[in-house]
C-alpha atoms as a PDB file:
ATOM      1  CA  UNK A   1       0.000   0.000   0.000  1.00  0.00           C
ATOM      2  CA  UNK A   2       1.255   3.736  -0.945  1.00  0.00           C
ATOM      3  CA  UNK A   3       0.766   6.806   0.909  1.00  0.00           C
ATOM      4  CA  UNK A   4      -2.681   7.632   1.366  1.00  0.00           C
ATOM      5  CA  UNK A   5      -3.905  11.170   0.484  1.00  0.00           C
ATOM      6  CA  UNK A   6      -6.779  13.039  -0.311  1.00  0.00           C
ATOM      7  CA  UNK A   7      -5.791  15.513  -3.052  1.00  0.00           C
ATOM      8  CA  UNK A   8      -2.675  14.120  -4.572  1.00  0.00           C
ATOM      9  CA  UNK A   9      -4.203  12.088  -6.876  1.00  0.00           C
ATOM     10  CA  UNK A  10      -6.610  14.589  -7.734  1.00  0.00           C
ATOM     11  CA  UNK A  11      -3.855  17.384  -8.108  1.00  0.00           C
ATOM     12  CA  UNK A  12      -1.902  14.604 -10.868  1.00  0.00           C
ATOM     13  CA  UNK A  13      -4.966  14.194 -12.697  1.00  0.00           C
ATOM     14  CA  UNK A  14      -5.188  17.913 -13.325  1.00  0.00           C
ATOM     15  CA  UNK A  15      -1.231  18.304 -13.988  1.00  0.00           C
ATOM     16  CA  UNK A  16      -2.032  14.790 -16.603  1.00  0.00           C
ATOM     17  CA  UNK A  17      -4.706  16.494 -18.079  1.00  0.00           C
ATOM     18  CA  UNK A  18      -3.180  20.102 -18.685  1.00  0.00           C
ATOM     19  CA  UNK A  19      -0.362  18.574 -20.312  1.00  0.00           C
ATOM     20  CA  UNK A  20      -2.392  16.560 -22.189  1.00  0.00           C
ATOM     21  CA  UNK A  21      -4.435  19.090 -23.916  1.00  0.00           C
ATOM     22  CA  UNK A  22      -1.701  21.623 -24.069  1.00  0.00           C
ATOM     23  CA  UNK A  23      -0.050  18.987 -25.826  1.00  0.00           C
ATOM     24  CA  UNK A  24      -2.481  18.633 -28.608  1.00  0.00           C
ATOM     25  CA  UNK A  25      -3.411  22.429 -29.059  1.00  0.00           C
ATOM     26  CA  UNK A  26       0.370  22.954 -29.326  1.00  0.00           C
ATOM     27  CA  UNK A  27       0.875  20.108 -31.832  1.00  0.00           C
ATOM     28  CA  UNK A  28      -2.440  21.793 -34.046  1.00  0.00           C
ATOM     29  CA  UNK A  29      -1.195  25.544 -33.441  1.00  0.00           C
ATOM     30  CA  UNK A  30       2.203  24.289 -34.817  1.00  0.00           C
ATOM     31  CA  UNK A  31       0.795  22.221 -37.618  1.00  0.00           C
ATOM     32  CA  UNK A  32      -0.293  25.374 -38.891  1.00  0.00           C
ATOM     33  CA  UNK A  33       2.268  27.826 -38.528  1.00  0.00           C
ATOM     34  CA  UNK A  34       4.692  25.113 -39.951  1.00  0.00           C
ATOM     35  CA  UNK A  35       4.941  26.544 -43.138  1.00  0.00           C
ATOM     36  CA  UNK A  36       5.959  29.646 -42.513  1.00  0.00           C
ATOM     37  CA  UNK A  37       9.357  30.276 -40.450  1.00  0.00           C
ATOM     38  CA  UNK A  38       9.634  34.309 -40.890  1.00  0.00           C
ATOM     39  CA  UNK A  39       9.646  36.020 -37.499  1.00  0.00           C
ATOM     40  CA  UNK A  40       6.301  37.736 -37.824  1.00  0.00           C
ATOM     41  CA  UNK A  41       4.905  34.192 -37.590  1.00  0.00           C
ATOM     42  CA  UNK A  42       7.083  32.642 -35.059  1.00  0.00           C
ATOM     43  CA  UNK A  43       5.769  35.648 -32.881  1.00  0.00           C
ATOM     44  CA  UNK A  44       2.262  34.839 -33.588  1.00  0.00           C
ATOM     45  CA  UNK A  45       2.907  31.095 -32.868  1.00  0.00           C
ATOM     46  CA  UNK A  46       4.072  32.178 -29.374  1.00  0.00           C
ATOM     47  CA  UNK A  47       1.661  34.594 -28.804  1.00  0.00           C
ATOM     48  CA  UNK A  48      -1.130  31.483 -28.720  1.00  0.00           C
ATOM     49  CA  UNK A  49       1.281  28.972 -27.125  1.00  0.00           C
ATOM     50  CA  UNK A  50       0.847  31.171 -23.922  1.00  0.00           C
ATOM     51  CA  UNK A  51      -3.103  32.451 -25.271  1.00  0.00           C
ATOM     52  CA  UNK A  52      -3.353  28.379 -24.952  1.00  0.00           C
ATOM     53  CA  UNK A  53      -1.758  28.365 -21.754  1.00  0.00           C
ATOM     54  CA  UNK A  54      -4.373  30.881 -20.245  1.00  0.00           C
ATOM     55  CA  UNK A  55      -7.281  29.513 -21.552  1.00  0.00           C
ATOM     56  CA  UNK A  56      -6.388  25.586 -19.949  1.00  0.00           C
ATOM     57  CA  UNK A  57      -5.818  27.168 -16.284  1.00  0.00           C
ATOM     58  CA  UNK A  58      -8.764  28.763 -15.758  1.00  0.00           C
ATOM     59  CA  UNK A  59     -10.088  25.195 -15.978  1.00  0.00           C
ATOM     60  CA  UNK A  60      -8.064  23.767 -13.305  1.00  0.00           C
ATOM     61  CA  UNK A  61     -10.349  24.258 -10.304  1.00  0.00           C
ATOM     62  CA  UNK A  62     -13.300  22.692 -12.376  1.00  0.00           C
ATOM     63  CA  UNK A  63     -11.115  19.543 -13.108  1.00  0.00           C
ATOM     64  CA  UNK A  64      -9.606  19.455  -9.339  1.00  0.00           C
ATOM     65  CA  UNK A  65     -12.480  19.999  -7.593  1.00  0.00           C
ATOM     66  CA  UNK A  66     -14.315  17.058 -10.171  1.00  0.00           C
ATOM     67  CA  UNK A  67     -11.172  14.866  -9.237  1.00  0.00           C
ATOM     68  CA  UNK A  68     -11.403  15.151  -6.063  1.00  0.00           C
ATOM     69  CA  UNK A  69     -15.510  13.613  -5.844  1.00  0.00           C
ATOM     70  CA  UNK A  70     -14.136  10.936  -8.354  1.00  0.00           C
ATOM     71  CA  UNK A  71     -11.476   9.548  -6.356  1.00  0.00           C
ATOM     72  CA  UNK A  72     -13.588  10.045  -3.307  1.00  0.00           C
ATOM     73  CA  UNK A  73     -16.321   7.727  -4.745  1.00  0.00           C
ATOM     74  CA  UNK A  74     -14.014   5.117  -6.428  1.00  0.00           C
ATOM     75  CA  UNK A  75     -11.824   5.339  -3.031  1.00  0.00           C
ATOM     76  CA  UNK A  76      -8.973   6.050  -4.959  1.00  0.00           C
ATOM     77  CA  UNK A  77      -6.844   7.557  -1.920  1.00  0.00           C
ATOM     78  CA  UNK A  78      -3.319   5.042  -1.584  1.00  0.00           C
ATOM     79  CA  UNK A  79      -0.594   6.664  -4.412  1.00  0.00           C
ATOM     80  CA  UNK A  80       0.474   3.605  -5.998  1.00  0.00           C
ATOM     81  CA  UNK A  81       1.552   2.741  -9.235  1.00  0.00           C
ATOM     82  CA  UNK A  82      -2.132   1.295 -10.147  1.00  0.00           C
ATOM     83  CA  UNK A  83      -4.085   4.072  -8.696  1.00  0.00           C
ATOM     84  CA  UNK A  84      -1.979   6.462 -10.532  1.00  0.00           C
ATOM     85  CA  UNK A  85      -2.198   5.016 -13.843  1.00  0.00           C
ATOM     86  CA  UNK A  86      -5.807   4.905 -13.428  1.00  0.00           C
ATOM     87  CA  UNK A  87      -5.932   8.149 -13.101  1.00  0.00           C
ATOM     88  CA  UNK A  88      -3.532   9.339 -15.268  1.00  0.00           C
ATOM     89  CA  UNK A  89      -6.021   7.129 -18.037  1.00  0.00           C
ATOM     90  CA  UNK A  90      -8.860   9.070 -17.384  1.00  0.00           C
ATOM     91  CA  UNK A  91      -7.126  12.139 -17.786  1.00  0.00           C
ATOM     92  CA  UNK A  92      -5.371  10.916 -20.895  1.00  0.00           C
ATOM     93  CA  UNK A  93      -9.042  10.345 -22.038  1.00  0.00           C
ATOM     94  CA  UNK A  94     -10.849  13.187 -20.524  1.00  0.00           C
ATOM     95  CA  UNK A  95      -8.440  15.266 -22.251  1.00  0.00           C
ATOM     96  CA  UNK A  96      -9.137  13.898 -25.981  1.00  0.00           C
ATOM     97  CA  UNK A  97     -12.654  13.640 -25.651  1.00  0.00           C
ATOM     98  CA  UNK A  98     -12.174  17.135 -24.073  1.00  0.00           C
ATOM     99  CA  UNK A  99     -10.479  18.297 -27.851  1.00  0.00           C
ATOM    100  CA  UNK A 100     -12.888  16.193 -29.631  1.00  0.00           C
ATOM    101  CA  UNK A 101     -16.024  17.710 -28.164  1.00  0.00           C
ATOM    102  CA  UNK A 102     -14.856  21.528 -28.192  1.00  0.00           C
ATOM    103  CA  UNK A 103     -14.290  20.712 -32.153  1.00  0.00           C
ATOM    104  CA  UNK A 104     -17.556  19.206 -32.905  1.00  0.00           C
ATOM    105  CA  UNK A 105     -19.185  21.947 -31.196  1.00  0.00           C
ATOM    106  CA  UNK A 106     -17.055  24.366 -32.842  1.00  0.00           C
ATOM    107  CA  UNK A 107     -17.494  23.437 -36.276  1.00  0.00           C
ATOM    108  CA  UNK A 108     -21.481  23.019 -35.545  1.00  0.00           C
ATOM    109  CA  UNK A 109     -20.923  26.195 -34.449  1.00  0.00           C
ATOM    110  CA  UNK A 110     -19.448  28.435 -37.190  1.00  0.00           C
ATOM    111  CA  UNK A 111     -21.685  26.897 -39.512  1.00  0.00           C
ATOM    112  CA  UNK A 112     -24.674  27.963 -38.065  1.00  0.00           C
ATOM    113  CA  UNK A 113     -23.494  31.582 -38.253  1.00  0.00           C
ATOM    114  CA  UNK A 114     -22.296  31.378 -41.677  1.00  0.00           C
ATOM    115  CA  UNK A 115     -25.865  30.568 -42.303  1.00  0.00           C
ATOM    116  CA  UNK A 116     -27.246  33.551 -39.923  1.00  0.00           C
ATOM    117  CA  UNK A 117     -24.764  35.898 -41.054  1.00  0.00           C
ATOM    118  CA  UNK A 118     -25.670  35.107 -45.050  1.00  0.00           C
ATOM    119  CA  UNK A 119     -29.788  35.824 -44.029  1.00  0.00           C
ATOM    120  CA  UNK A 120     -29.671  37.383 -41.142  1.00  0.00           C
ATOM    121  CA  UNK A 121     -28.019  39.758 -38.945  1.00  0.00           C
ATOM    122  CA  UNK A 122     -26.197  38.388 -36.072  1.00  0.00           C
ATOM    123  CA  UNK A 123     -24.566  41.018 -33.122  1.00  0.00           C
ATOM    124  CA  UNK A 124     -21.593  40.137 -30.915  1.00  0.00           C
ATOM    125  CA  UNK A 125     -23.389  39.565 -28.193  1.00  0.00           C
ATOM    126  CA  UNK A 126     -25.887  36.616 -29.324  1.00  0.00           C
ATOM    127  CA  UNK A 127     -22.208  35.660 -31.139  1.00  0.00           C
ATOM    128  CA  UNK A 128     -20.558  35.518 -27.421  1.00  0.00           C
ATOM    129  CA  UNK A 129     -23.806  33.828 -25.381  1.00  0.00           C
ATOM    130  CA  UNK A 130     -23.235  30.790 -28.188  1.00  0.00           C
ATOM    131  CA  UNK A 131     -19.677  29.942 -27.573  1.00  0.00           C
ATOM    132  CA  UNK A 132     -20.505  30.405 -23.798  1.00  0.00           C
ATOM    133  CA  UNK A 133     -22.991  27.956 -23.584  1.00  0.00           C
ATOM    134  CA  UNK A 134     -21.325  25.772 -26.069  1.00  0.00           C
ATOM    135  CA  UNK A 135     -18.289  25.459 -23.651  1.00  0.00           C
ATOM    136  CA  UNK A 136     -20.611  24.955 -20.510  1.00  0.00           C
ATOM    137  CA  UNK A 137     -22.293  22.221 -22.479  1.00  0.00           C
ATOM    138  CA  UNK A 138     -18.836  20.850 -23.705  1.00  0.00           C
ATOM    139  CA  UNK A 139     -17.727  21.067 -19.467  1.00  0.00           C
ATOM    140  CA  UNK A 140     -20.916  18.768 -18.744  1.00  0.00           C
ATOM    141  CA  UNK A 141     -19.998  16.017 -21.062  1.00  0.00           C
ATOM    142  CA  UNK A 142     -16.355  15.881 -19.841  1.00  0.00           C
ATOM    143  CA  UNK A 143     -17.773  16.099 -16.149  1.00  0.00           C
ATOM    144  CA  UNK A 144     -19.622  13.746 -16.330  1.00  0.00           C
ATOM    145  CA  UNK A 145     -17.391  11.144 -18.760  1.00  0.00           C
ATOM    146  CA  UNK A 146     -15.054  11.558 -15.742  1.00  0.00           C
ATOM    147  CA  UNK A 147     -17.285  10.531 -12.851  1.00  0.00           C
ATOM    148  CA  UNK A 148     -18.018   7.891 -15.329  1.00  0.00           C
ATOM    149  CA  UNK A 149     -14.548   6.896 -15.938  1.00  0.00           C
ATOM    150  CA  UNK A 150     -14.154   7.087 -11.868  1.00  0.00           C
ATOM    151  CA  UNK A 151     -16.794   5.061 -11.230  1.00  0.00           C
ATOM    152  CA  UNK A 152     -16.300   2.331 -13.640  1.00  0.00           C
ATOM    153  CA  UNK A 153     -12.336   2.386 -13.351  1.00  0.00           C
ATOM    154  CA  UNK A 154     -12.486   2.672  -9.725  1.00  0.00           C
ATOM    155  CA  UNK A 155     -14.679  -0.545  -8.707  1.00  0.00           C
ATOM    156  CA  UNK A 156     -11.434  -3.050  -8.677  1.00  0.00           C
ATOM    157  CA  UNK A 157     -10.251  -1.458  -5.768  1.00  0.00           C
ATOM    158  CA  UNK A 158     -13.517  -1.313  -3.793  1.00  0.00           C
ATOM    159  CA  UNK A 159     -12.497  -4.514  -1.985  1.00  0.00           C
ATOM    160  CA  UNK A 160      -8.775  -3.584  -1.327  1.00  0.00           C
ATOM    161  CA  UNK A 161      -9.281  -0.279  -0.575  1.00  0.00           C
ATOM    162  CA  UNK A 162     -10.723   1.222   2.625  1.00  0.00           C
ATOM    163  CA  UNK A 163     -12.930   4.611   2.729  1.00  0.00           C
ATOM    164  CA  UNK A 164     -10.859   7.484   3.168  1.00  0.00           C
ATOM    165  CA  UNK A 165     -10.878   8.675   6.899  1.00  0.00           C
ATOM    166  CA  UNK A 166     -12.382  11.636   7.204  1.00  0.00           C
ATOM    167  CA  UNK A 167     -11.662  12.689  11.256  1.00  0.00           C
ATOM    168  CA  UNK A 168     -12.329  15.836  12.944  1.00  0.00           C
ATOM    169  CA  UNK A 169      -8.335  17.143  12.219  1.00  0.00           C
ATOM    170  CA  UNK A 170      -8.791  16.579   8.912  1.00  0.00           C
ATOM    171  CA  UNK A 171     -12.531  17.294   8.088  1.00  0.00           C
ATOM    172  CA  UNK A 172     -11.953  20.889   8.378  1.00  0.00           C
ATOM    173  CA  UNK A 173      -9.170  21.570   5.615  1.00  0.00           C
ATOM    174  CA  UNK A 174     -10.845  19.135   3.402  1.00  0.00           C
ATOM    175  CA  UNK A 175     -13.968  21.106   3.201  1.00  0.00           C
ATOM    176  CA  UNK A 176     -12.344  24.502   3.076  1.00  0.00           C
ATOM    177  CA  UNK A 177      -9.798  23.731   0.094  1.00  0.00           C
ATOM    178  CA  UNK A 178     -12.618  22.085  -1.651  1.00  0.00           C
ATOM    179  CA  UNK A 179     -14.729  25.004  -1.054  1.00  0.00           C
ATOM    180  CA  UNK A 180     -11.834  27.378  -1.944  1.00  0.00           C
ATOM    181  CA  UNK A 181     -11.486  25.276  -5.430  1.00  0.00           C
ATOM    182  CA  UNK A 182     -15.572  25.643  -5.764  1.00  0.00           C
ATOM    183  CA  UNK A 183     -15.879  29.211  -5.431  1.00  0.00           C
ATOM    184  CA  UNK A 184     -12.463  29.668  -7.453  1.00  0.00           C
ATOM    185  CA  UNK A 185     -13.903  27.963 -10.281  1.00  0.00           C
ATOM    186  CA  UNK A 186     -16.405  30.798 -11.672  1.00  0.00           C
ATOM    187  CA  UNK A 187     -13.820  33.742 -10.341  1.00  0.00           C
ATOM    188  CA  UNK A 188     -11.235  31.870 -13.121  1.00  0.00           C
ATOM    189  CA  UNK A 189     -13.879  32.083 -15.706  1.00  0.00           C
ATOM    190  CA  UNK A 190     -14.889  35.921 -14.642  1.00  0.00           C
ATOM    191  CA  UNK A 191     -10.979  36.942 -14.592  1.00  0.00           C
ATOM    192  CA  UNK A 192     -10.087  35.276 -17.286  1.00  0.00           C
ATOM    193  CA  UNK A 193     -13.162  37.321 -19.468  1.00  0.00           C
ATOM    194  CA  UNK A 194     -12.504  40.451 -17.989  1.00  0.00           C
ATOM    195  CA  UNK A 195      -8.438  40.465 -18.730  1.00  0.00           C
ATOM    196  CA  UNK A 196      -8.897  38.861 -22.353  1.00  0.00           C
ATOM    197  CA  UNK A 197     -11.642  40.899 -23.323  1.00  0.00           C
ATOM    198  CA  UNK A 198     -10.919  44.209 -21.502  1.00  0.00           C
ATOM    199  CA  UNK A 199      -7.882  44.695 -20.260  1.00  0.00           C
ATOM    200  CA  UNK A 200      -5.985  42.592 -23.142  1.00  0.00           C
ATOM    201  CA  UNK A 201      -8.185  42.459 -26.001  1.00  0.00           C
ATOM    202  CA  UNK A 202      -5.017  41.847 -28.448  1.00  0.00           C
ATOM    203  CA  UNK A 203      -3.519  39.086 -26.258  1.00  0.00           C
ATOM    204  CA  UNK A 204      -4.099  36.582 -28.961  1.00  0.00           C
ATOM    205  CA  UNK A 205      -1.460  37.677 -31.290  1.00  0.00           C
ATOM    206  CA  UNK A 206       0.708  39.683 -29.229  1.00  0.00           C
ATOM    207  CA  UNK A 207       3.242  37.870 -27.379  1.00  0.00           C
ATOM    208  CA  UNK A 208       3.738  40.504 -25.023  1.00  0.00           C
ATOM    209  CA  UNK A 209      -0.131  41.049 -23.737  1.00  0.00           C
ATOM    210  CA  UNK A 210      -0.371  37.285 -23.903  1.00  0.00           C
ATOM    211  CA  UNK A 211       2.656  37.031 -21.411  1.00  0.00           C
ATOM    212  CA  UNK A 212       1.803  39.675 -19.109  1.00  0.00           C
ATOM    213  CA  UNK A 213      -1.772  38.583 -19.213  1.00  0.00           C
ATOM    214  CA  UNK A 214      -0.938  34.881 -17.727  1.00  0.00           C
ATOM    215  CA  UNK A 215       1.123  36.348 -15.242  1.00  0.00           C
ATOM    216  CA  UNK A 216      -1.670  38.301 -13.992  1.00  0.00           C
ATOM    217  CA  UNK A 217      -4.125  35.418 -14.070  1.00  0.00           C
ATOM    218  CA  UNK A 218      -1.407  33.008 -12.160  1.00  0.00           C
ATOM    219  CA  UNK A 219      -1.340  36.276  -9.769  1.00  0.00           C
ATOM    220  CA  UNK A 220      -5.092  36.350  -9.405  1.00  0.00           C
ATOM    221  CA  UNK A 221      -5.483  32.751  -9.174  1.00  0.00           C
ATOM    222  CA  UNK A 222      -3.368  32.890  -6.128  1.00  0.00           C
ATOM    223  CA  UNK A 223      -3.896  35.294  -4.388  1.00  0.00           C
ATOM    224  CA  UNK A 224      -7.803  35.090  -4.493  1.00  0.00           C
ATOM    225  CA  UNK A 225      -6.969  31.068  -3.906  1.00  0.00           C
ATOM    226  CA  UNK A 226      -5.420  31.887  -0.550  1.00  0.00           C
ATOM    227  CA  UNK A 227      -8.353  34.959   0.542  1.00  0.00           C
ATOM    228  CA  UNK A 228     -11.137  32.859   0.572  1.00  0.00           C
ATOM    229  CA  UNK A 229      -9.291  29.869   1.814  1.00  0.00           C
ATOM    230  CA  UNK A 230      -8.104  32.038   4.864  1.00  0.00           C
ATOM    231  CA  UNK A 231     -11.636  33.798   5.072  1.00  0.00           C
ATOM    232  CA  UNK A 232     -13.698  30.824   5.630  1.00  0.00           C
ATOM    233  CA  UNK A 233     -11.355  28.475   7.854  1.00  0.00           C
ATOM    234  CA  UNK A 234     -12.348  29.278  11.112  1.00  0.00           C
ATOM    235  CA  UNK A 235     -16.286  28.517   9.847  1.00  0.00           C
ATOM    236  CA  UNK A 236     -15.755  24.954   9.207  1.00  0.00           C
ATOM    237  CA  UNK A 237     -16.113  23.975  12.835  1.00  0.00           C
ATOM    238  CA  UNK A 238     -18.220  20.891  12.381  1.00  0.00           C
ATOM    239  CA  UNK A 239     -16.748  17.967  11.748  1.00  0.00           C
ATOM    240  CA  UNK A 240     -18.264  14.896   9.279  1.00  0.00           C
ATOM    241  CA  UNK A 241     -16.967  11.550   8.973  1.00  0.00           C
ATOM    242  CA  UNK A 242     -18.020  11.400   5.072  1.00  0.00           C
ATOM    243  CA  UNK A 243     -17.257  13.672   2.216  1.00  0.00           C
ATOM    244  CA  UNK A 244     -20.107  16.510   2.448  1.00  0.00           C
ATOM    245  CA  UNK A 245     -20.218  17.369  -1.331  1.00  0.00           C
ATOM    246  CA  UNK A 246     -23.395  18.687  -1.749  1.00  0.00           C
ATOM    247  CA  UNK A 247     -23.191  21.179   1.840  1.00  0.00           C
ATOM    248  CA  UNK A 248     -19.433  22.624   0.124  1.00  0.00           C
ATOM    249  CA  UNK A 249     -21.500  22.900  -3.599  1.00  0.00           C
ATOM    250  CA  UNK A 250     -24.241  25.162  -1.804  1.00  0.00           C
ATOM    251  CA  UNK A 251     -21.868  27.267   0.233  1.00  0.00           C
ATOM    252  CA  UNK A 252     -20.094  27.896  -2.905  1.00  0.00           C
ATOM    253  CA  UNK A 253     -23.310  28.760  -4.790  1.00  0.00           C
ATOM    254  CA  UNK A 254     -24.839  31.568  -2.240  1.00  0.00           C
ATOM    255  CA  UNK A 255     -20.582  33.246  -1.151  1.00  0.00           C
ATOM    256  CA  UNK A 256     -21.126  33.388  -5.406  1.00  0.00           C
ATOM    257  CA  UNK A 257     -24.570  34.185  -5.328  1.00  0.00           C
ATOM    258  CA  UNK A 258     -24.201  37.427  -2.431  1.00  0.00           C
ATOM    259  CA  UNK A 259     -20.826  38.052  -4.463  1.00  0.00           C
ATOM    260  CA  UNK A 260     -22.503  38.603  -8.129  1.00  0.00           C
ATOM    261  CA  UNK A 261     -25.958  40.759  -6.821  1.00  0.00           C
ATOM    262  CA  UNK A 262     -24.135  42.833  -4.347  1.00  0.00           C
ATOM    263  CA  UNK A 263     -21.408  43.473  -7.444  1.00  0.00           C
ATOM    264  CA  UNK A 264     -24.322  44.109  -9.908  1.00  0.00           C
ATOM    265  CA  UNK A 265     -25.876  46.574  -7.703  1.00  0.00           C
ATOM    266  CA  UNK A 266     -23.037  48.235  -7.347  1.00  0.00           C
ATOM    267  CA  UNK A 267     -22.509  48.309 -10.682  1.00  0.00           C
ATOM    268  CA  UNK A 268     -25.589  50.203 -11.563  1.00  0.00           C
ATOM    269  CA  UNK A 269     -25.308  52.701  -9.079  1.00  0.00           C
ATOM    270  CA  UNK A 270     -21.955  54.027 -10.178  1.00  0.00           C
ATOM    271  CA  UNK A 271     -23.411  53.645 -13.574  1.00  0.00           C
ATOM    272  CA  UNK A 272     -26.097  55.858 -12.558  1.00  0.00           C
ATOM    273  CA  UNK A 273     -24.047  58.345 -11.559  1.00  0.00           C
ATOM    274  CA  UNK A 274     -21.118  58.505 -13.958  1.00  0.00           C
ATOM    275  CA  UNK A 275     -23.677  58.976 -16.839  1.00  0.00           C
ATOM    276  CA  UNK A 276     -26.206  61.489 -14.530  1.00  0.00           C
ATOM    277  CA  UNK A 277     -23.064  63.478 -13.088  1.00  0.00           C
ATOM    278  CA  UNK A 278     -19.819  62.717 -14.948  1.00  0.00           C
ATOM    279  CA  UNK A 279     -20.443  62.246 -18.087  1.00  0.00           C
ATOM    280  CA  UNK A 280     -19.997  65.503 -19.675  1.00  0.00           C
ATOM    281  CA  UNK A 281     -17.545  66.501 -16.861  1.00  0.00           C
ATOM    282  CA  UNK A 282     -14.473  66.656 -18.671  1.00  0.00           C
ATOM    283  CA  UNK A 283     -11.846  64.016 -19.238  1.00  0.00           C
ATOM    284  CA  UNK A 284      -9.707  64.344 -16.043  1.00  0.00           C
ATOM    285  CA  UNK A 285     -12.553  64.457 -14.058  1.00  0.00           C
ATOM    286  CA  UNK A 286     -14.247  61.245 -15.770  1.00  0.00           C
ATOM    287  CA  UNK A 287     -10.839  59.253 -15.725  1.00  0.00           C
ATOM    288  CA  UNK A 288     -10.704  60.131 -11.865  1.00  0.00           C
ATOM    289  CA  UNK A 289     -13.970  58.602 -11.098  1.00  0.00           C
ATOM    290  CA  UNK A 290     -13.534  55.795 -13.565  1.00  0.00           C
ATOM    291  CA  UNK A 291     -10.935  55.487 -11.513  1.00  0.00           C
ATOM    292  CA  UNK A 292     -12.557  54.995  -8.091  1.00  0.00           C
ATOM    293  CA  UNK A 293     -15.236  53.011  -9.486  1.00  0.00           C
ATOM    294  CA  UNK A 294     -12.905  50.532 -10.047  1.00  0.00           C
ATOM    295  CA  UNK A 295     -11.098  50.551  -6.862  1.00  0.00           C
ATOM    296  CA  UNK A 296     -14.353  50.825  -5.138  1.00  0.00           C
ATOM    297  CA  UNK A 297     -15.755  47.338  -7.276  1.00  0.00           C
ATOM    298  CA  UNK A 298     -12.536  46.125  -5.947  1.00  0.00           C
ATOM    299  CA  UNK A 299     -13.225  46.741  -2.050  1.00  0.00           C
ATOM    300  CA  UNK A 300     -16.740  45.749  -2.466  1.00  0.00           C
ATOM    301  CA  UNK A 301     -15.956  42.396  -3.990  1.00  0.00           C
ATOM    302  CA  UNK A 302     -13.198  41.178  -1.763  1.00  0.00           C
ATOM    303  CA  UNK A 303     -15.592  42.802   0.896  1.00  0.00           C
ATOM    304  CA  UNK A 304     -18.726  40.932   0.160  1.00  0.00           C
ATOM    305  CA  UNK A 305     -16.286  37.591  -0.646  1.00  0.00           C
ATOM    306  CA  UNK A 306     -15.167  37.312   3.134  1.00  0.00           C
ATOM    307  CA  UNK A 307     -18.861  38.274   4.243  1.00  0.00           C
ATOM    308  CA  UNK A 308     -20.482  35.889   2.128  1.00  0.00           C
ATOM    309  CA  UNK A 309     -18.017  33.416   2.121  1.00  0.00           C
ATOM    310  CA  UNK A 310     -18.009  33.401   6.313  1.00  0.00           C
ATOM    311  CA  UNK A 311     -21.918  33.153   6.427  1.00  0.00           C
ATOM    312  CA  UNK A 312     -22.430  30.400   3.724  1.00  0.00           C
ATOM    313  CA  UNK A 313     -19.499  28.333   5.425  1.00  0.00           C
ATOM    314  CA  UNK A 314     -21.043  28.900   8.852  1.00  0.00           C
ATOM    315  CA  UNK A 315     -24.642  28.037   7.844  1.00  0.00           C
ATOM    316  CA  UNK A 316     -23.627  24.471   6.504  1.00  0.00           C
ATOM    317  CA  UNK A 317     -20.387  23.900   8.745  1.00  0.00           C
ATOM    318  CA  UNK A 318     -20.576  25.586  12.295  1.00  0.00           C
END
């Protein structure tokens, strides 16, 4: 028998499956810029090696977190060499079904606007809400061909393999990284947006942007990783001798729930008044308060996060 652990085997299966599908974006991305070899090109090739590289971490929580319940189930715990090339396998095969899904849907995709776009007129927007859902519903199937995989893979070591211990020293951390990794999931996905679409909106073909841009998210990642994991620890004061899944989804879902209305609201307000008051102010005057709407949005999240995150945590956990 290995060492037993709770989120190393979790943690390989999202280092397999990165490399995995960086691996076979990189391979496409350089089948295509193979045939040309001038430095314009080579520039533009690394430009989406690190685009590439953004776009697969802000799925990391999802796949951890999803890790995590499958080795849970299919008490996959003890790090030996079986257990770990089970679950390299499924992420090996999560990975290419991962590539083969986002390309179906893809293709389905851009032909249905090349239809719209030839008889009717199709905005940005309606443009932006298809891809979205098309990569929620391209998340589901993966999700759920990896519980699958668990589930299926995991059953030979059912009689060999003892339920994880879950004690009252070790309950607590559990919870709260899963947690963490919940609520960390949809703040990837909003960061990510908001730094490729506003703050970098070149990224994918300038190396630079594309660069900096990663290095922000990595520095977002962590540092918003470590705020709500320090925010909500003292709250999980109950212990559980199981896996409480469904209590860490919901705590998740209202900290992100209190997070996004008290952000929206705050949203329109200073809307309100930079177009009521501001708006034909003058340009210093509108960068200044463009300015401290942002810094405000900034307090208020981070804010409402440790609020919300407290209060959901101690609702489910205290």
């Amino acid at each position: 028998m290995g060492n037993r652990s709770f989120f190393k085997l979790p943690i390989l299966f999202v280092v397999v499956n990165f490399l995995v599908l960086f691996g076979i974006y990189l391979g496409m991305i350089w089948l295509f810029f193979s045939e040309h070899d001038n430095d314009y090109y080579l520039s533009e090739f690394t430009a989406q090696v690190f685009s590439l590289t953004f776009y697969n971490m802000r799925e990391l929580f999802f796949y951890f977190v999803l890790a995590s319940i499958g080795c849970y189930r299919a008490r996959l715990y003890d790090v030996t060499e079986k257990n770990i090339m089970i679950v390299a396998g499924i992420a090996v095969i999560a990975a290419i079904f991962n590539t083969v899904f986002s390309a179906l849907w893809q293709t389905g995709y851009m032909a249905l606007l090349d239809f719209l776009f030839q008889y009717y007129y199709s905005s940005d927007f309606w443009i932006s809400a298809g891809m979205f859902i098309l990569s929620l519903i391209n998340l589901a199937l993966v999700a759920v061909l990896i519980l699958f995989l668990f589930s299926r893979w995991g059953k030979s070591e059912h009689n060999t393999s003892l339920v994880f211990e879950i004690t009252a020293e070790n309950s607590g951390w559990i919870h709260n990284v899963l947690f963490t990794a919940s609520v960390m999931v949809i703040v990837m996905y909003f960061s990510s947006y908001f730094l490729a679409e506003q703050i970098f909106p070149s990224f994918y073909y300038d190396m630079a942007d594309a660069v900096i841009m990663l290095l922000v998210l990595i520095a977002v990642g962590g540092f918003n990783s470590l705020f709500i994991y320090f925010s909500a620890r003292r709250r999980f004061i109950q212990s559980y001798s199981t896996l409480q899944i469904s209590k860490v989804l919901k705590s998740a879902g209202i900290t992100l729930g209190i997070v996004l209305g008290i952000v929206v609201i705050s949203l329109v307000i200073l809307g309100f008044f930079l177009f009521e008051y501001f708006d034909h102010q003058g340009f210093d005057v509108l960068f200044m308060y463009l300015i401290f709407s942002f810094v405000a949005l900034v307090v208020i999240g981070y804010v409402t996060m440790f609020l919300s995150s407290r209060f959901a945590v101690r609702k489910y956990f205290s």
